[in-house]
PDB file of N, CA and C in Angstrom:
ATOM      1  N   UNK A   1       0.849  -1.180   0.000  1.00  0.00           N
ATOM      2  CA  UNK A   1       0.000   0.000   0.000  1.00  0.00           C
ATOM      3  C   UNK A   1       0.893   1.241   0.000  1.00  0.00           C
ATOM      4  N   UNK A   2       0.825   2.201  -0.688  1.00  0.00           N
ATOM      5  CA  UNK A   2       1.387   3.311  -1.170  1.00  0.00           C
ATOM      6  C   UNK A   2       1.550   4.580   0.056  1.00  0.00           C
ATOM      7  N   UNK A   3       2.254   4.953   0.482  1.00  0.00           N
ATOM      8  CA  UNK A   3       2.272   6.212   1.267  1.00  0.00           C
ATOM      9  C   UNK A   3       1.393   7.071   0.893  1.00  0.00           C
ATOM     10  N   UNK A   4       0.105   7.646   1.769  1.00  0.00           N
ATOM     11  CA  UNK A   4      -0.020   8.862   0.792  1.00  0.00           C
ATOM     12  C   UNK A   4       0.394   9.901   2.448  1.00  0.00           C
ATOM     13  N   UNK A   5       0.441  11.692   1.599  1.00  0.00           N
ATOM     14  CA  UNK A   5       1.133  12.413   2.461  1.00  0.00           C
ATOM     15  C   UNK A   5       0.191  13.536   2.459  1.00  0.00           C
ATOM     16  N   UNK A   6      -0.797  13.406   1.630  1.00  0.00           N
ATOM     17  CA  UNK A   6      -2.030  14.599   1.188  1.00  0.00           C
ATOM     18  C   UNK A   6      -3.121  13.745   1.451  1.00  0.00           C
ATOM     19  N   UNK A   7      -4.430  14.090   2.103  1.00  0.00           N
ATOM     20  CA  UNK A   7      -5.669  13.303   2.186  1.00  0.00           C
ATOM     21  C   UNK A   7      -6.228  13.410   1.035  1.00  0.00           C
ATOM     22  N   UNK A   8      -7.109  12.643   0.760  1.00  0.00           N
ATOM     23  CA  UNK A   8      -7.716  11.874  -0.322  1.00  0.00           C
ATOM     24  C   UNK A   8      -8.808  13.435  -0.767  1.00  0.00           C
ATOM     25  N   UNK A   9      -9.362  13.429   0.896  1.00  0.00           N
ATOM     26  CA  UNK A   9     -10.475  14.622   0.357  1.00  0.00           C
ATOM     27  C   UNK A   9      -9.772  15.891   1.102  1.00  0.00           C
ATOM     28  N   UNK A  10     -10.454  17.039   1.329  1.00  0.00           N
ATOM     29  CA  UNK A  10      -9.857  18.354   2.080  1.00  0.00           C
ATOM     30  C   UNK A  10     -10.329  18.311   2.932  1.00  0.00           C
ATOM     31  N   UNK A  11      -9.765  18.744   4.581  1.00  0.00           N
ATOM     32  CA  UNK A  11     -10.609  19.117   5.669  1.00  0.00           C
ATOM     33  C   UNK A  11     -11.672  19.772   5.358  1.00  0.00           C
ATOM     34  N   UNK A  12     -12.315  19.810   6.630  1.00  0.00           N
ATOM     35  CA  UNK A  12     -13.958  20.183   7.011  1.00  0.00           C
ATOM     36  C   UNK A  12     -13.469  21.508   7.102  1.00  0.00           C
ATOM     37  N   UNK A  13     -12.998  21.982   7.855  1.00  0.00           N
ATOM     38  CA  UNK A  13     -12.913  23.794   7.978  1.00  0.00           C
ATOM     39  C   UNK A  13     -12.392  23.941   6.647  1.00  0.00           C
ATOM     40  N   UNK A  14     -11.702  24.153   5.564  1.00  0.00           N
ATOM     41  CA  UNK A  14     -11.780  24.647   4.402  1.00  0.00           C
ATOM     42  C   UNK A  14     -13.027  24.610   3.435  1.00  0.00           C
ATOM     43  N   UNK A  15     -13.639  25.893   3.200  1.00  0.00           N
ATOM     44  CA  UNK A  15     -14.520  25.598   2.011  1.00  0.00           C
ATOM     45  C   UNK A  15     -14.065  25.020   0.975  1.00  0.00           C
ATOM     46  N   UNK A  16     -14.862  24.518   0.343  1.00  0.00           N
ATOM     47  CA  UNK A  16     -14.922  23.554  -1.045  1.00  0.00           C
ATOM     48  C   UNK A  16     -14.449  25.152  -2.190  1.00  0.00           C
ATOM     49  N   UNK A  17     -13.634  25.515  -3.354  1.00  0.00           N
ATOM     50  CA  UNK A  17     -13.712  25.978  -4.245  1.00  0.00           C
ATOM     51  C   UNK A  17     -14.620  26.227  -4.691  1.00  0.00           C
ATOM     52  N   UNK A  18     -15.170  26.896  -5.267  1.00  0.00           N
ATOM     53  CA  UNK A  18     -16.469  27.549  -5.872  1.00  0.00           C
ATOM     54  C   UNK A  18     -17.945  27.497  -4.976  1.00  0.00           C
ATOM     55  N   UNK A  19     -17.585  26.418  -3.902  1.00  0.00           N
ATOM     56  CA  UNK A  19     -19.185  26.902  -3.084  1.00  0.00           C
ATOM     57  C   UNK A  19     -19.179  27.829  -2.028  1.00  0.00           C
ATOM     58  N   UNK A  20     -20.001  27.999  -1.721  1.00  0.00           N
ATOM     59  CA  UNK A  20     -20.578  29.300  -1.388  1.00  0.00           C
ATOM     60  C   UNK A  20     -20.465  29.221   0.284  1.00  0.00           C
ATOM     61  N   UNK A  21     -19.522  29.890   1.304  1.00  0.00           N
ATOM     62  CA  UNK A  21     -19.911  29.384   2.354  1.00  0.00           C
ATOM     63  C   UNK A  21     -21.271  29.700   3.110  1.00  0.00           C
ATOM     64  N   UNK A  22     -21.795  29.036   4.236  1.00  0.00           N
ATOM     65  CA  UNK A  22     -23.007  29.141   4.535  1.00  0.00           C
ATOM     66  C   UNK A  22     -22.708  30.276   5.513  1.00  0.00           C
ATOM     67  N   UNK A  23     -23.925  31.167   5.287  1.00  0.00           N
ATOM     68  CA  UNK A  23     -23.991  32.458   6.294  1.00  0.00           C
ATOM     69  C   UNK A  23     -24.462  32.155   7.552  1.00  0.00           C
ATOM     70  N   UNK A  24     -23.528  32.412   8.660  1.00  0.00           N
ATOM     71  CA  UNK A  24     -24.038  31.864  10.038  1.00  0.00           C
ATOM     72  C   UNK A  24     -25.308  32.697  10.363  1.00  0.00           C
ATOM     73  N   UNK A  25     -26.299  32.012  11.067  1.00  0.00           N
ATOM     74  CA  UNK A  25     -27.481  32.501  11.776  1.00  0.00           C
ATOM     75  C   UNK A  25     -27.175  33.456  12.988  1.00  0.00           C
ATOM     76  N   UNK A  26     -28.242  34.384  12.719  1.00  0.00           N
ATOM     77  CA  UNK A  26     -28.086  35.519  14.055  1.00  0.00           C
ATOM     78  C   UNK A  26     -29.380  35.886  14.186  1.00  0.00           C
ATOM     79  N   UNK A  27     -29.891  35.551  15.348  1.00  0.00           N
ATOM     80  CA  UNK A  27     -31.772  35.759  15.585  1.00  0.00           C
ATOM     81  C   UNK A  27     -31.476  37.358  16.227  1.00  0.00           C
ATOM     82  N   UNK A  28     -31.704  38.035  15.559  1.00  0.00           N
ATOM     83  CA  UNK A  28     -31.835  39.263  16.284  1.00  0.00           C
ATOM     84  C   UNK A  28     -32.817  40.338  16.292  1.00  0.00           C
ATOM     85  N   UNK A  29     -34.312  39.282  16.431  1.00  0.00           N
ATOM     86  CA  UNK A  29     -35.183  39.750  17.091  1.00  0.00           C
ATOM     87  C   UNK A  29     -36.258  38.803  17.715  1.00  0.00           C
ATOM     88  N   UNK A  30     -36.508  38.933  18.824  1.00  0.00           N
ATOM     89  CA  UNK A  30     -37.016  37.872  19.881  1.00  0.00           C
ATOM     90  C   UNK A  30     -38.172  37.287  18.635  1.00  0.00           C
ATOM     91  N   UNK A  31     -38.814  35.784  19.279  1.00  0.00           N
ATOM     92  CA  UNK A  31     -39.720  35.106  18.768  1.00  0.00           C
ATOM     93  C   UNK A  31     -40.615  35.760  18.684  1.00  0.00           C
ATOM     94  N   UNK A  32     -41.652  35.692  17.831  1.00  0.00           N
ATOM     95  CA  UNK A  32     -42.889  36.488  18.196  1.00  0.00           C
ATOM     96  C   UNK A  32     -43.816  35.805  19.444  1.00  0.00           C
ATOM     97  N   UNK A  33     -43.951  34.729  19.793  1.00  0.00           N
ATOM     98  CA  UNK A  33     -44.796  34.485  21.041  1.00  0.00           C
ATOM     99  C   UNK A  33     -44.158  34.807  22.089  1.00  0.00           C
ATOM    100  N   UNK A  34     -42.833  35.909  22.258  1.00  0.00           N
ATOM    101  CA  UNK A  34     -42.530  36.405  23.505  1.00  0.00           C
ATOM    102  C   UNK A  34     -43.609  37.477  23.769  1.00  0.00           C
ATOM    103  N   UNK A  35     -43.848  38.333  21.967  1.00  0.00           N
ATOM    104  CA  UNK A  35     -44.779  39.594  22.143  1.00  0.00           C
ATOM    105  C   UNK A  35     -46.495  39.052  22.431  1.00  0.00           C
ATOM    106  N   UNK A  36     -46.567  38.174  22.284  1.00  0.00           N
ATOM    107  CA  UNK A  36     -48.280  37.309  22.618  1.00  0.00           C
ATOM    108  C   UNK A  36     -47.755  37.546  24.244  1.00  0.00           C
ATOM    109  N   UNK A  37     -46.920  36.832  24.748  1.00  0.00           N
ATOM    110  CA  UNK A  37     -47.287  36.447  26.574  1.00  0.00           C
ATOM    111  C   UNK A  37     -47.104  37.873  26.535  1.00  0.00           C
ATOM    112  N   UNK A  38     -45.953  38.774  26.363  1.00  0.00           N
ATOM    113  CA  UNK A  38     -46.063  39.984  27.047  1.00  0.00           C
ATOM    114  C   UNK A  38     -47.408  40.658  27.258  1.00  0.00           C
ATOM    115  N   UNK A  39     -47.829  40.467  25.787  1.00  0.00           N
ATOM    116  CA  UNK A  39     -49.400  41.623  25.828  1.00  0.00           C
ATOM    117  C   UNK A  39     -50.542  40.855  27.010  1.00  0.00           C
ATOM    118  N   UNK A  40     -50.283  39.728  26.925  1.00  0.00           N
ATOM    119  CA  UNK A  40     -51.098  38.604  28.037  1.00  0.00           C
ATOM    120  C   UNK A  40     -51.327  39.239  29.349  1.00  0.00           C
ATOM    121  N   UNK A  41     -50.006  39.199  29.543  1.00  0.00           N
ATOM    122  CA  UNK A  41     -49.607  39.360  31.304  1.00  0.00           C
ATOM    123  C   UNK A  41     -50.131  41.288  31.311  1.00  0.00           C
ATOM    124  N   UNK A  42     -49.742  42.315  30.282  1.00  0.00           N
ATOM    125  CA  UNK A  42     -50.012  43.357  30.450  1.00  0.00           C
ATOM    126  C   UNK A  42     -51.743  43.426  30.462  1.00  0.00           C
ATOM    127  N   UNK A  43     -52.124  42.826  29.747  1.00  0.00           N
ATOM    128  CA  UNK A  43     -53.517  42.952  29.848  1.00  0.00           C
ATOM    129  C   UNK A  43     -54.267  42.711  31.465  1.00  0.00           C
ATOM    130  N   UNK A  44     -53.546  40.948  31.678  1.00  0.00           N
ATOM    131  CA  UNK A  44     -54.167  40.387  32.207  1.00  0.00           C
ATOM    132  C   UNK A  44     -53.779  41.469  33.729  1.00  0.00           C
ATOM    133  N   UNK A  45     -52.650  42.182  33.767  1.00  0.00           N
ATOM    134  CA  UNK A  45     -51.964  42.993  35.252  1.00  0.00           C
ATOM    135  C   UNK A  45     -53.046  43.961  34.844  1.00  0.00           C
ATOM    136  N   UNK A  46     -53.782  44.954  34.024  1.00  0.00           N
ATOM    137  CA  UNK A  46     -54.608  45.826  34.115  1.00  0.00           C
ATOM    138  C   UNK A  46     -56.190  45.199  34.619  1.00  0.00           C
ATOM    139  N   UNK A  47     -56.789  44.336  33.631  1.00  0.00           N
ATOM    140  CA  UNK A  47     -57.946  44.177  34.644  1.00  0.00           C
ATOM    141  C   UNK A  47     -57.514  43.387  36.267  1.00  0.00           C
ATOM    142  N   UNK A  48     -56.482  42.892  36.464  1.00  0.00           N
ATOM    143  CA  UNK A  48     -56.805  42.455  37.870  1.00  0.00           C
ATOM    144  C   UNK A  48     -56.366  43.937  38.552  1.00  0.00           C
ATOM    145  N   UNK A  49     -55.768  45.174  38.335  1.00  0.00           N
ATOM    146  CA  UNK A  49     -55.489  46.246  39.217  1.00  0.00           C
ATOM    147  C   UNK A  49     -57.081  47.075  39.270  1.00  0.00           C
ATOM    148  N   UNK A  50     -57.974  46.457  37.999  1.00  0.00           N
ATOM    149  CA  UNK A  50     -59.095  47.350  37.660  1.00  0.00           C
ATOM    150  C   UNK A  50     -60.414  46.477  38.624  1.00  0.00           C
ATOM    151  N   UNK A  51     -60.414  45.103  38.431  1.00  0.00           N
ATOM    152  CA  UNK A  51     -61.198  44.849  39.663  1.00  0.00           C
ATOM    153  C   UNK A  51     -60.993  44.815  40.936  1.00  0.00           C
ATOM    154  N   UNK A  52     -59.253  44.586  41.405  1.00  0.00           N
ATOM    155  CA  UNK A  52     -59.220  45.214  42.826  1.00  0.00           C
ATOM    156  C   UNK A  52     -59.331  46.836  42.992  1.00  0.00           C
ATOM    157  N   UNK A  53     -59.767  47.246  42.324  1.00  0.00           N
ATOM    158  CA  UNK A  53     -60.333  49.227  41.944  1.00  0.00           C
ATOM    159  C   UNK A  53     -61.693  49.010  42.686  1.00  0.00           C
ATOM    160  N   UNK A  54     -61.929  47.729  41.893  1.00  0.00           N
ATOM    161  CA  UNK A  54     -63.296  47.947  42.058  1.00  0.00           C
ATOM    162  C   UNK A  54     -63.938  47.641  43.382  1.00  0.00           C
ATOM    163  N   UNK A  55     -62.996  46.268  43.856  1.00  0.00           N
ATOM    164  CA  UNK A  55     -63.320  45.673  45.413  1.00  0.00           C
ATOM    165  C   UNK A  55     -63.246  46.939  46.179  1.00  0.00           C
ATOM    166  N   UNK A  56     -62.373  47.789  46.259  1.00  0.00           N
ATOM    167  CA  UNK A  56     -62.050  48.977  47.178  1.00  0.00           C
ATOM    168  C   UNK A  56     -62.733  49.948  47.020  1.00  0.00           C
ATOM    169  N   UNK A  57     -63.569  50.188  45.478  1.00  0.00           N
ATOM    170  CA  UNK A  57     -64.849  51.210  45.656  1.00  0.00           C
ATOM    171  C   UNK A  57     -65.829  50.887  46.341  1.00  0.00           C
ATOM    172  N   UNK A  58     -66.227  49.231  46.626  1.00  0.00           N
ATOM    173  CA  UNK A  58     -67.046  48.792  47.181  1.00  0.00           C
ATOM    174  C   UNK A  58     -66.923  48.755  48.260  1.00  0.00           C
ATOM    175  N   UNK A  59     -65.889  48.406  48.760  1.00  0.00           N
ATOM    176  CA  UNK A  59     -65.502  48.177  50.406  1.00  0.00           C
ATOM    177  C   UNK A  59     -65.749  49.845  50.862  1.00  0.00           C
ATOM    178  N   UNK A  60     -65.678  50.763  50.108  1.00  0.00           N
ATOM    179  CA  UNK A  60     -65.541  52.635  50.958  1.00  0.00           C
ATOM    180  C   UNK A  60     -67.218  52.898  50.612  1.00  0.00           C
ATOM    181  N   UNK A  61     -68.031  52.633  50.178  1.00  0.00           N
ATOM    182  CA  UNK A  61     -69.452  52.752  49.717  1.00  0.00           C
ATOM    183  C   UNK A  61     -70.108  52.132  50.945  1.00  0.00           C
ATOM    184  N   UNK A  62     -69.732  51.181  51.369  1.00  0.00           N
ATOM    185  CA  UNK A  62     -70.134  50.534  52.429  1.00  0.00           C
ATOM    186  C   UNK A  62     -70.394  51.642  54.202  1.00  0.00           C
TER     187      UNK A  62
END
């Protein structure tokens, strides 16, 4: 069997000649179902501050 002193194919970290390397991913802007829970919880924090409004108009009417 023959010496060889060069691999058969090219390493993995060298691109291939003429292809194209792949453009790494960068998410740089949150998922959109972060903006669904946010509006959730904002909603859901206004009516519960608006019916404890309301327990405490009731409780001073009294």
């Amino acid at each position: 069997m023959p010496d060889q002193t060069t691999p058969a194919t090219p390493p993995a970290s060298e691109p291939l000649s003429g292809a194209v390397p792949a453009r790494k991913y960068v998410e740089n802007k949150p998922p959109r179902g972060l903006y669904v829970r946010v509006f959730i919880y904002v909603i859901a924090t206004h009516v519960l501050l608006a019916m404890m409004s309301l327990v405490v108009i009731a409780a001073n009417s009294r």
